[in-house]
Protein backbone atom coordinates (compact mmCIF):
# COMPACT_ATOMS: atom_id res chain seq x y z
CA UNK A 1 -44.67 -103.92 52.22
CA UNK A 2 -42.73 -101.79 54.50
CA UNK A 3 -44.88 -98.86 54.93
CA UNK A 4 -47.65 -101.51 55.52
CA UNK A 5 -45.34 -102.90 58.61
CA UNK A 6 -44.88 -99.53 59.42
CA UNK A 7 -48.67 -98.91 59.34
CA UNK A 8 -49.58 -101.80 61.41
CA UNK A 9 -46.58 -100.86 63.77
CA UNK A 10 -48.03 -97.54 63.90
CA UNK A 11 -51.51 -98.75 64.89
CA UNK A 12 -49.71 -100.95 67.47
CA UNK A 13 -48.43 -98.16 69.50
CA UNK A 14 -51.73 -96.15 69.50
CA UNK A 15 -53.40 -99.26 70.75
CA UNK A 16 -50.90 -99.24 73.55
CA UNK A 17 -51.07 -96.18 74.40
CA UNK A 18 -54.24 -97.46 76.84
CA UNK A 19 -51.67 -99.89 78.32
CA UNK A 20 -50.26 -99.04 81.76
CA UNK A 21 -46.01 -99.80 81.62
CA UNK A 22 -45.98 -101.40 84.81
CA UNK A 23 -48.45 -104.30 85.06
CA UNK A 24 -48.96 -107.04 87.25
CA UNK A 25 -46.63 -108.84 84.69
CA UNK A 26 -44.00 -111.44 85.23
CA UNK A 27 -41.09 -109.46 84.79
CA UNK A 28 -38.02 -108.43 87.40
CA UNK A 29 -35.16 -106.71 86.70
CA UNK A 30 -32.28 -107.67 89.53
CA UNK A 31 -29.55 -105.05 89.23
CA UNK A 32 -26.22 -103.92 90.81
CA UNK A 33 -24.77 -100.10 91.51
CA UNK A 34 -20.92 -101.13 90.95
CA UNK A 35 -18.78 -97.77 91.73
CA UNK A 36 -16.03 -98.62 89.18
CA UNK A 37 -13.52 -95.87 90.69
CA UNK A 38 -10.69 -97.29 92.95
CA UNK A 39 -11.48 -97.01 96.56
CA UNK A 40 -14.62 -95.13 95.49
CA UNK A 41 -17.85 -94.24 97.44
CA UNK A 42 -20.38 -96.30 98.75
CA UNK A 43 -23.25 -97.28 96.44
CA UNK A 44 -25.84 -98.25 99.69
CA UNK A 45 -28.59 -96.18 99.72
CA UNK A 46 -28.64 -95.32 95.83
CA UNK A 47 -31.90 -94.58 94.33
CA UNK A 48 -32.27 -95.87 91.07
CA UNK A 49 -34.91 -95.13 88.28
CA UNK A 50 -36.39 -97.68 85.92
CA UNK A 51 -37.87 -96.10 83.20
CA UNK A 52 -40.31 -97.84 80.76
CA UNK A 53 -39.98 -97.71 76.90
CA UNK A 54 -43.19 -98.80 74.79
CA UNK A 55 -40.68 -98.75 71.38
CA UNK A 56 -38.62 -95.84 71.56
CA UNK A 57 -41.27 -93.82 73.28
CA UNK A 58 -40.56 -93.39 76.94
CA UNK A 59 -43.74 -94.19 78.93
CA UNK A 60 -43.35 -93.94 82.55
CA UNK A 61 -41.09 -94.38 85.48
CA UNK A 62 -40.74 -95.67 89.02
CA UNK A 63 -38.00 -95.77 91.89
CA UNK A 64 -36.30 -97.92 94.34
CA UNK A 65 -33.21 -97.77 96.30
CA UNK A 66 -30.01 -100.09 96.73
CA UNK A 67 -29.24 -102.27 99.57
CA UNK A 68 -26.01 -102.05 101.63
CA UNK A 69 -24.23 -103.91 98.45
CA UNK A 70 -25.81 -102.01 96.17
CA UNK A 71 -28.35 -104.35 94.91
CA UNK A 72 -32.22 -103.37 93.73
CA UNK A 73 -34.83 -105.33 92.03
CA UNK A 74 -38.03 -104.12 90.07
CA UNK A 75 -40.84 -106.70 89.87
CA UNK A 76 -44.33 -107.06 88.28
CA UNK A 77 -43.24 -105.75 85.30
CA UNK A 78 -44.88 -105.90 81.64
CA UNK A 79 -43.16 -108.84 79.15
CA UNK A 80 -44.67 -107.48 75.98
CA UNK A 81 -42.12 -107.57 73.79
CA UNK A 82 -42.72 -104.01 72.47
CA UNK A 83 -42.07 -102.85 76.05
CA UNK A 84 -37.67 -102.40 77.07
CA UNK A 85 -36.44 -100.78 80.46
CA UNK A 86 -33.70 -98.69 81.08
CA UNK A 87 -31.96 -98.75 85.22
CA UNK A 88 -30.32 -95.31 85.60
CA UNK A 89 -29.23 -93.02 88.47
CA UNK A 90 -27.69 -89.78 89.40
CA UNK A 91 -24.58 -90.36 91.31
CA UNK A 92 -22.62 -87.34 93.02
CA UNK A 93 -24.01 -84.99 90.21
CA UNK A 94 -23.33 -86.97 87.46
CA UNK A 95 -26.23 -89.26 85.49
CA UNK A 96 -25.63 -93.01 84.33
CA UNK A 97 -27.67 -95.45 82.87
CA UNK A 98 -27.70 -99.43 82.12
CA UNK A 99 -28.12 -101.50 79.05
CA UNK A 100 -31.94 -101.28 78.13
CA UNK A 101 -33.23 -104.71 78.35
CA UNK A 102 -36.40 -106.26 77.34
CA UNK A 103 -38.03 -109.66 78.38
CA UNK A 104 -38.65 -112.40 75.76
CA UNK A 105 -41.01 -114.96 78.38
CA UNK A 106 -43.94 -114.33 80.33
CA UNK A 107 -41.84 -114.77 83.61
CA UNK A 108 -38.40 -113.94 83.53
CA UNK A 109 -35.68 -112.02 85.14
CA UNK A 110 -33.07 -109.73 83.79
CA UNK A 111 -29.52 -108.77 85.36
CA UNK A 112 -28.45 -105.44 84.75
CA UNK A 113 -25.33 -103.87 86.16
CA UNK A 114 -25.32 -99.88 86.45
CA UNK A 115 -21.75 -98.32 86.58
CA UNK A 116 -21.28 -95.31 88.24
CA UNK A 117 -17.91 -93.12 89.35
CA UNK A 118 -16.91 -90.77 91.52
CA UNK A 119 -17.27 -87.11 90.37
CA UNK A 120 -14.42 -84.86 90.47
CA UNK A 121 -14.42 -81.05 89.92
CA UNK A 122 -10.72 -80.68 88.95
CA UNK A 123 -10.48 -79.76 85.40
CA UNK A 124 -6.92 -81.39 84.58
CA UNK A 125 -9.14 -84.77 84.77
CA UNK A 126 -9.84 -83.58 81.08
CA UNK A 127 -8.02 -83.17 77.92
CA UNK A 128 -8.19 -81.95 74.77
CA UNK A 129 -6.89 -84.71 72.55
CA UNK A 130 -8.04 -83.16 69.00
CA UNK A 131 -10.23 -80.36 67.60
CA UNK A 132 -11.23 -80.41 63.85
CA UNK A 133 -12.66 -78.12 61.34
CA UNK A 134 -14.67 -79.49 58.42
CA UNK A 135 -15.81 -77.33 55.53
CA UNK A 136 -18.27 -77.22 52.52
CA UNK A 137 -18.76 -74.65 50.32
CA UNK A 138 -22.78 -74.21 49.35
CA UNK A 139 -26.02 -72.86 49.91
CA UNK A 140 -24.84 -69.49 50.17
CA UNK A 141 -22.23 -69.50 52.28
CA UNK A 142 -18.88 -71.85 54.08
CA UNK A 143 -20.79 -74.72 56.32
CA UNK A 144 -18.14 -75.73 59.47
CA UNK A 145 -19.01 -78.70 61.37
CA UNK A 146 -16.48 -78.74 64.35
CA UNK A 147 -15.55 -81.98 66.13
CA UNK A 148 -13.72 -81.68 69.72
CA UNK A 149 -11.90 -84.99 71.25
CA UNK A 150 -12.23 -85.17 75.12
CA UNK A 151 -10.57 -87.39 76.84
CA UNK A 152 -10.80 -88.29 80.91
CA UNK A 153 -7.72 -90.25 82.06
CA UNK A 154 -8.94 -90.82 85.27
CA UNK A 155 -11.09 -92.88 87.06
CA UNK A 156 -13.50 -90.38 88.19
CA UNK A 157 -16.09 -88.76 86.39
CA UNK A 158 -16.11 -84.40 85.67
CA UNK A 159 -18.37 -82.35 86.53
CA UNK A 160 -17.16 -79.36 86.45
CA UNK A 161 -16.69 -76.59 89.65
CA UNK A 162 -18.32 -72.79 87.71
CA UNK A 163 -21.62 -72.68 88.28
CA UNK A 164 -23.79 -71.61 85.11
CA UNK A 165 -27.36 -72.60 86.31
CA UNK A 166 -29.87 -74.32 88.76
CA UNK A 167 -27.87 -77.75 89.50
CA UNK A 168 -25.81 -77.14 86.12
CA UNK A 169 -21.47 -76.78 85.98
CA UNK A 170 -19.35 -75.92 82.45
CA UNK A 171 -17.50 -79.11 81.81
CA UNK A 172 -16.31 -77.99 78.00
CA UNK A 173 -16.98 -74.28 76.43
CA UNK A 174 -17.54 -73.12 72.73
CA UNK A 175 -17.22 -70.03 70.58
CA UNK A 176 -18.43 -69.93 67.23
CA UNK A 177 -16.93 -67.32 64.67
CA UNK A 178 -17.71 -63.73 64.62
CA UNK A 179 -21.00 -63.79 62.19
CA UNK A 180 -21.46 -68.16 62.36
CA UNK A 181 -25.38 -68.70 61.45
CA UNK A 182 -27.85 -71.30 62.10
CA UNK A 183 -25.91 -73.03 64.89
CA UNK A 184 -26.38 -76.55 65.80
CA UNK A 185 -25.69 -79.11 67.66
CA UNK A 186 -24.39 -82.93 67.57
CA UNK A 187 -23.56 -86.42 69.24
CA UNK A 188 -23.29 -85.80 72.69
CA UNK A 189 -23.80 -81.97 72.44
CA UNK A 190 -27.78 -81.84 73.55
CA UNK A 191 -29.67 -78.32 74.13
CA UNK A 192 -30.72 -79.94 77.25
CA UNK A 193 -27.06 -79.40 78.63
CA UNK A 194 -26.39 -77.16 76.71
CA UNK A 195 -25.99 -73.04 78.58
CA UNK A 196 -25.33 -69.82 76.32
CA UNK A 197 -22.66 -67.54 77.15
CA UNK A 198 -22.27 -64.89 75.79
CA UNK A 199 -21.51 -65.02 72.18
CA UNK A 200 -20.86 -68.62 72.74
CA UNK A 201 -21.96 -71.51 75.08
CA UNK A 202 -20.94 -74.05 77.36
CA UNK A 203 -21.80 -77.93 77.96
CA UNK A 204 -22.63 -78.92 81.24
CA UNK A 205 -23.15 -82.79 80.51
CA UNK A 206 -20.25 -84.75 82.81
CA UNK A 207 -17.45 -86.48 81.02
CA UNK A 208 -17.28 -90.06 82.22
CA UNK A 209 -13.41 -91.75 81.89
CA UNK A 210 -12.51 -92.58 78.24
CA UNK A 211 -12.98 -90.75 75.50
CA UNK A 212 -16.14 -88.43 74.07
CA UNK A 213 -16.51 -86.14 70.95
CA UNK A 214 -18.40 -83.09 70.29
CA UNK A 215 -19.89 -81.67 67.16
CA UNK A 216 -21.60 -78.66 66.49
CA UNK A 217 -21.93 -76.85 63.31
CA UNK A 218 -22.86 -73.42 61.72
CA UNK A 219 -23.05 -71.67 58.25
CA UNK A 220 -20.71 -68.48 57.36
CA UNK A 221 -22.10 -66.34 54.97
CA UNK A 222 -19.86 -64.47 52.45
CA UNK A 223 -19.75 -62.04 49.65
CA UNK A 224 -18.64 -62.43 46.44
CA UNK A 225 -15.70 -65.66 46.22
CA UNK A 226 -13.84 -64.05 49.54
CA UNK A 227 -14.41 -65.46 52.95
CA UNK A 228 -11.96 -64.59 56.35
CA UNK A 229 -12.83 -65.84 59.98
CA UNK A 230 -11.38 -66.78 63.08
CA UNK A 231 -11.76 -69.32 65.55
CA UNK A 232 -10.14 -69.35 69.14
CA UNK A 233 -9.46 -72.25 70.89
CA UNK A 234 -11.24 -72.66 74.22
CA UNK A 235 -9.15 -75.39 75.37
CA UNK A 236 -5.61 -76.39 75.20
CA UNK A 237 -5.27 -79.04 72.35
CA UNK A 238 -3.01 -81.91 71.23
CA UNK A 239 -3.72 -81.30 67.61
CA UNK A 240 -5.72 -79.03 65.56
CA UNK A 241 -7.29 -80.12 61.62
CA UNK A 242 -8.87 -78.25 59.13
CA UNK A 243 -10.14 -79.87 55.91
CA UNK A 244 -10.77 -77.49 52.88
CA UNK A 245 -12.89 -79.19 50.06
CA UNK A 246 -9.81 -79.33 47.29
CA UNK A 247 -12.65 -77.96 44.79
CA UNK A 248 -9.94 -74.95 43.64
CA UNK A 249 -10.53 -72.94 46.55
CA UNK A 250 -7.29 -71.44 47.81
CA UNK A 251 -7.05 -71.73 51.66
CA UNK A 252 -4.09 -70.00 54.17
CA UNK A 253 -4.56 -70.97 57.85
CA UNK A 254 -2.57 -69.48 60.68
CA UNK A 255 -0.35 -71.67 62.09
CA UNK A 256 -1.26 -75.09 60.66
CA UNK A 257 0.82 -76.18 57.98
CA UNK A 258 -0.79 -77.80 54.52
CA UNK A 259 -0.23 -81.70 54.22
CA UNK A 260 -1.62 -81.20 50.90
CA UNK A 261 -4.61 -83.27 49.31
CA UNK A 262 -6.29 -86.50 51.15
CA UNK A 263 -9.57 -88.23 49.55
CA UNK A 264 -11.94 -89.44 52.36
CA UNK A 265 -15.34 -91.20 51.05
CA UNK A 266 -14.87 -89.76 47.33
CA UNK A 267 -14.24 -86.18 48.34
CA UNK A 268 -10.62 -84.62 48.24
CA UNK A 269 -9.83 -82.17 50.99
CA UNK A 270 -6.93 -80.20 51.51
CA UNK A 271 -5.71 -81.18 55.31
CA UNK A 272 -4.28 -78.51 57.10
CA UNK A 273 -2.72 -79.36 61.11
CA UNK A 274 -0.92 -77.91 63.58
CA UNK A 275 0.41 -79.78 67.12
CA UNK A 276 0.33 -78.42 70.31
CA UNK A 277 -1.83 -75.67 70.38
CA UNK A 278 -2.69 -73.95 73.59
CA UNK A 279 -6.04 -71.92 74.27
CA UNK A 280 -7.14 -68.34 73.26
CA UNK A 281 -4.72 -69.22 70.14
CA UNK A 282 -6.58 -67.43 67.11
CA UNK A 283 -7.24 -69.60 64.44
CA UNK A 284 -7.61 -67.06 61.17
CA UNK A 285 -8.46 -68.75 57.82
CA UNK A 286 -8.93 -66.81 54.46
CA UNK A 287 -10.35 -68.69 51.57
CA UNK A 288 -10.46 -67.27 48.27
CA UNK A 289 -11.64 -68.31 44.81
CA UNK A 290 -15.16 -69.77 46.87
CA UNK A 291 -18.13 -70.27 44.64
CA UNK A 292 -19.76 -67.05 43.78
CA UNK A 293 -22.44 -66.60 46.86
CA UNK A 294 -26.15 -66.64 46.93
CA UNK A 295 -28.87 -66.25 49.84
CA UNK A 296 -27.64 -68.65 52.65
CA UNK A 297 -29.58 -71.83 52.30
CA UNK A 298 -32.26 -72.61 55.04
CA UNK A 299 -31.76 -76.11 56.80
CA UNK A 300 -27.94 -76.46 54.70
CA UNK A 301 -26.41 -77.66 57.66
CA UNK A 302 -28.98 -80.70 58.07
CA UNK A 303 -27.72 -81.54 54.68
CA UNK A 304 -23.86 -81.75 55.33
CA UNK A 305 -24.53 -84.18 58.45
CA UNK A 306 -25.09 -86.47 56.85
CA UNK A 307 -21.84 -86.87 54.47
CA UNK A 308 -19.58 -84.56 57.35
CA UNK A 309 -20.11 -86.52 60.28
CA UNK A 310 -19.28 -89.90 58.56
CA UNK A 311 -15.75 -87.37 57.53
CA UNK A 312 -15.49 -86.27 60.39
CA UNK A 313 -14.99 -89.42 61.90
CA UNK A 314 -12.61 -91.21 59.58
CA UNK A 315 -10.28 -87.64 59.30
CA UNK A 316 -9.71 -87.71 63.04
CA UNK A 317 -9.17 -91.39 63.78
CA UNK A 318 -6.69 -91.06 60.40
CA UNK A 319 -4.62 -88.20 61.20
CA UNK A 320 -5.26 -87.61 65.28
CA UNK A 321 -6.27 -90.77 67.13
CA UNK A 322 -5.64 -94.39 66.90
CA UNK A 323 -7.31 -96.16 63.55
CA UNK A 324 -10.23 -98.67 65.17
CA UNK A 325 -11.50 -101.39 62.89
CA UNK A 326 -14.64 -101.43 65.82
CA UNK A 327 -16.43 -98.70 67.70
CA UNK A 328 -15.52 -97.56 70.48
CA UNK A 329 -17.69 -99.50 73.36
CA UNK A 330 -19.89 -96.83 74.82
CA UNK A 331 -19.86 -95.93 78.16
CA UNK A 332 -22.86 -95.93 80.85
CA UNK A 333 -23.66 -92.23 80.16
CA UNK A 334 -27.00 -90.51 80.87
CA UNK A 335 -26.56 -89.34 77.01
CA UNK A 336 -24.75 -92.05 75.69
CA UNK A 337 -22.11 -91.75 72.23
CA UNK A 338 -22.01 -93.62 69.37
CA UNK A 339 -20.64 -92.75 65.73
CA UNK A 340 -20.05 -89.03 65.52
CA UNK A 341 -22.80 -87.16 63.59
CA UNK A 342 -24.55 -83.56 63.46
CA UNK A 343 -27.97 -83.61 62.99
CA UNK A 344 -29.69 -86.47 60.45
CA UNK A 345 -32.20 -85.79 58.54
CA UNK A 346 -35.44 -87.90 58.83
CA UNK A 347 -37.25 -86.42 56.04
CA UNK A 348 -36.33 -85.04 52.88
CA UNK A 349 -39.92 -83.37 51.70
CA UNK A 350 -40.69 -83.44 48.13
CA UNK A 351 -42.12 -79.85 46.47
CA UNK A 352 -45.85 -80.57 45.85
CA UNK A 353 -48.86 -79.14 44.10
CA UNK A 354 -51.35 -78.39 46.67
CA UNK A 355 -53.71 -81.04 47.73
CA UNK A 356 -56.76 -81.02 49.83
CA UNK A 357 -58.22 -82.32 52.60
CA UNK A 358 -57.68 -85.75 53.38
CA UNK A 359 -55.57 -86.35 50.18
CA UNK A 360 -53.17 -83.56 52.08
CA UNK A 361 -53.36 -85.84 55.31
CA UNK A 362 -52.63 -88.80 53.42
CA UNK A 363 -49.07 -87.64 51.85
CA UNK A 364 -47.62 -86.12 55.25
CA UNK A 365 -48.36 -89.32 56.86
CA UNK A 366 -46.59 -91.34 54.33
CA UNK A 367 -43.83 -88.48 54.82
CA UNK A 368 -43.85 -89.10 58.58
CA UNK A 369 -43.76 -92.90 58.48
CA UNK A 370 -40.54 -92.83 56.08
CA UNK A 371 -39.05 -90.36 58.07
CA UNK A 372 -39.54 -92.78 61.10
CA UNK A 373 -37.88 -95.91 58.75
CA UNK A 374 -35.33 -93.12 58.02
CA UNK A 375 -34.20 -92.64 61.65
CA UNK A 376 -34.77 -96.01 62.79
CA UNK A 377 -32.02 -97.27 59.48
CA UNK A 378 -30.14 -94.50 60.98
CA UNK A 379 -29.69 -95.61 64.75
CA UNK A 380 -29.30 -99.07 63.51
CA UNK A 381 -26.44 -98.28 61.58
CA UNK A 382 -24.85 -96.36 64.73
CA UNK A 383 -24.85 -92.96 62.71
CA UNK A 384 -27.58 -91.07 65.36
CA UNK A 385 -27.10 -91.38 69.13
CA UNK A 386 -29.89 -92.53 71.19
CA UNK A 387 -31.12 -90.31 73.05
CA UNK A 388 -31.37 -88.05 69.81
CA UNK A 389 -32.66 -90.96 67.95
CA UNK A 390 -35.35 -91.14 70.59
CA UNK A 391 -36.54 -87.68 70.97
CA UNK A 392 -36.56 -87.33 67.51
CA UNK A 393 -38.55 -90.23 66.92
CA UNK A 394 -40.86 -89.53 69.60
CA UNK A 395 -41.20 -86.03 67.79
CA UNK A 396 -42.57 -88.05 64.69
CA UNK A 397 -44.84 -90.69 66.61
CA UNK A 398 -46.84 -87.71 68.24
CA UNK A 399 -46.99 -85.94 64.95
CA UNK A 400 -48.79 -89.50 63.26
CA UNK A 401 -50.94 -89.55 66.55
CA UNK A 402 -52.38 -86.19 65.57
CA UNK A 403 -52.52 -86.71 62.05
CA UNK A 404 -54.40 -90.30 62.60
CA UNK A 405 -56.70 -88.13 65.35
CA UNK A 406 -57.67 -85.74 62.12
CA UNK A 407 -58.57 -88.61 60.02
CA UNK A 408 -60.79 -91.47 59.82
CA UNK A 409 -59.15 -93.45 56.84
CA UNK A 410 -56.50 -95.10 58.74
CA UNK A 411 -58.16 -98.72 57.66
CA UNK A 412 -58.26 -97.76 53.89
CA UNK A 413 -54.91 -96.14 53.98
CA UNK A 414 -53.30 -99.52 55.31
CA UNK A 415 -55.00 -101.38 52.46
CA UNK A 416 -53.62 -99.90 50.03
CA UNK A 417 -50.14 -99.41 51.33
């Protein structure tokens, strides 16, 4: 039944992709640009962007600017129920974005309120407030997913003052290990934003007041059961973690002391921290007795995401931050954050005996709509950000365009579920 509803939700979107997101339609959006920094700048003048969502794919966009208080309305717009709309705007360098809202009535109106701050280029605004290290041993090699905790204190949002590109400004750096393979990133780190330096690279997405984290991970290859790298700190930082699967691996870590063995979501990890620890500090850690290496795995990192973000999260609210019994509330962020992840995968594909013509077709679009019920059970259960969730979705609905495209089954197909 659900890959029929997917199917028929499927055949939906093609259907609207004729459909022009702004129609003579009942809708208006009434909205306000509220600068929430004391004292802050006026918000007169402000242009502001409504963009159109059919789903989660982004159709179309169109413009207006504030009044003197910072008001703006968009009219005549579409009430299908499929369609939501997202206010956002670029204020002194930084981008910010409402609630998405959608209309349930033929003529309605929607109040939105768009937050924005000042922007400030001085880089105490920031600190670090933890920085994690979480391992697994597999697939050929020592998988690290690290987690860094920003926090802004102020009331002003940072942008950063180095230039690294055309309109671009480093607002947090990053240096993987000597040797680290397959690099990726997580959560708010987006390769949109994201510049390489070197042998490392720098975000240049601004950090709005409160709190953000970002993730990235890479594999380590080793030799034998022996592994030594080192990591140096790009930032000063409140506290520094490093969880060891306690699988009989022996681990020695500069500076961090061992807190011995902690359990988090059926795994035991030895917990190594260290307070206080101010940048260009090496971090060196030798692990011995590792399981005997192969050929580094291809795609192993997609596979620890899944089990290491949800780690991740509960390790550093545990033994750095405040416990929460609710997320934190996210803030109006071009690239908003929600639970910490890496990268989630969508589709796990099955090893098959060849297949031929449209018999091929039919099994990668069954693969491609449970990848798409994959992601969406994935947003909805806040472990994929949105702006990830959408681009990867969007991804996926192009691919089932061009698959339907190739094939003229689509009717039959939905028959028989």
């Amino acid at each position: 039944m659900r890959r029929i509803v997917m199917w028929l939700a499927a055949l939906a979107l093609l259907a609207a992709f004729a459909v022009p997101a702004y129609a003579d339609g009942g809708g208006t959006i009434q909205g306000n640009v509220v600068n929430a920094t004391a004292n802050g700048g006026s918000v007169a003048g402000v242009e502001v962007t409504l963009t159109a969502y059919f789903g989660q794919t982004e159709r179309n966009k169109v413009t207006t600017k504030t009044d003197a208080n910072g008001n703006f309305q968009f009219t005549g717009l579409d009430t299908n129920s499929n369609y939501s709309y997202e206010a956002g705007t670029t204020y002194q360098k930084a981008d910010y974005t409402a609630d998405r809202v959608s209309f349930s009535g033929s003529n309605e109106t929607k109040q939105v309120t768009l937050k924005v701050y000042d922007s400030t280029d001085k880089a105490d605004a920031v600190k670090a407030s933890a920085k994690q290290y979480l391992l697994s041993f597999g697939n050929g090699g020592v998988q690290v997913s690290e987690t860094l905790v920003l926090n802004n204190g102020t009331d002003k949002s940072y942008i950063g003052s180095k230039e690294v590109g055309p309109d671009q400004r480093e607002t947090s750096r990053y240096l993987p290990p000597s040797g680290a393979k397959n690099v990726q990133y997580g959560d708010t780190l987006m390769s949109c934003c994201v510049v390489q330096q070197g042998a490392g690279f720098v975000d240049t997405m601004a950090i709005n007041p409160g709190e953000v984290q970002k993730i990235y991970s890479y594999a380590l290859p080793y030799s034998g059961t022996t592994l030594s790298f080192t990591s140096v700190l790009q930032q000063d930082v409140d506290q520094v973690q490093v969880l060891v699967p306690d699988t009989g691996a022996k681990a020695s870590i500069s500076g961090l002391a061992n807190h011995g063995s902690q359990t988090l979501q059926g795994v035991n990890y030895q917990v190594f921290s260290a307070q206080k620890m101010p940048a260009n500090t090496n971090i060196d850690v030798k692990l011995e007795n590792l399981p005997t290496s192969g050929p580094l795995g291809e795609g192993s990192l997609v596979l620890i995401a899944i089990g290491g973000a949800a780690l991740t999260a509960l390790a550093v609210a545990f033994y750095v931050l405040r416990k929460r019994s609710q997320p934190a509330p996210r803030p109006a962020h071009a690239m908003p954050h929600g639970a910490p992840y890496s990268y989630y995968p969508v589709s796990k594909k099955e090893r098959r005996a060849p297949a031929a013509g449209a018999a091929l077709l039919e099994l990668e679009r069954r693969d491609v709509l449970s990848a798409m019920a994959n992601l969406d059970d994935a947003f909805e259960a806040g472990q994929i950000g949105r702006k990830e969730y959408e681009r990867l979705r969007a991804e996926k609905k192009r691919r089932l365009t061009q698959l339907m495209q190739k094939s003229g089954e689509e009717p039959e197909a939905i028959r028989r579920g």
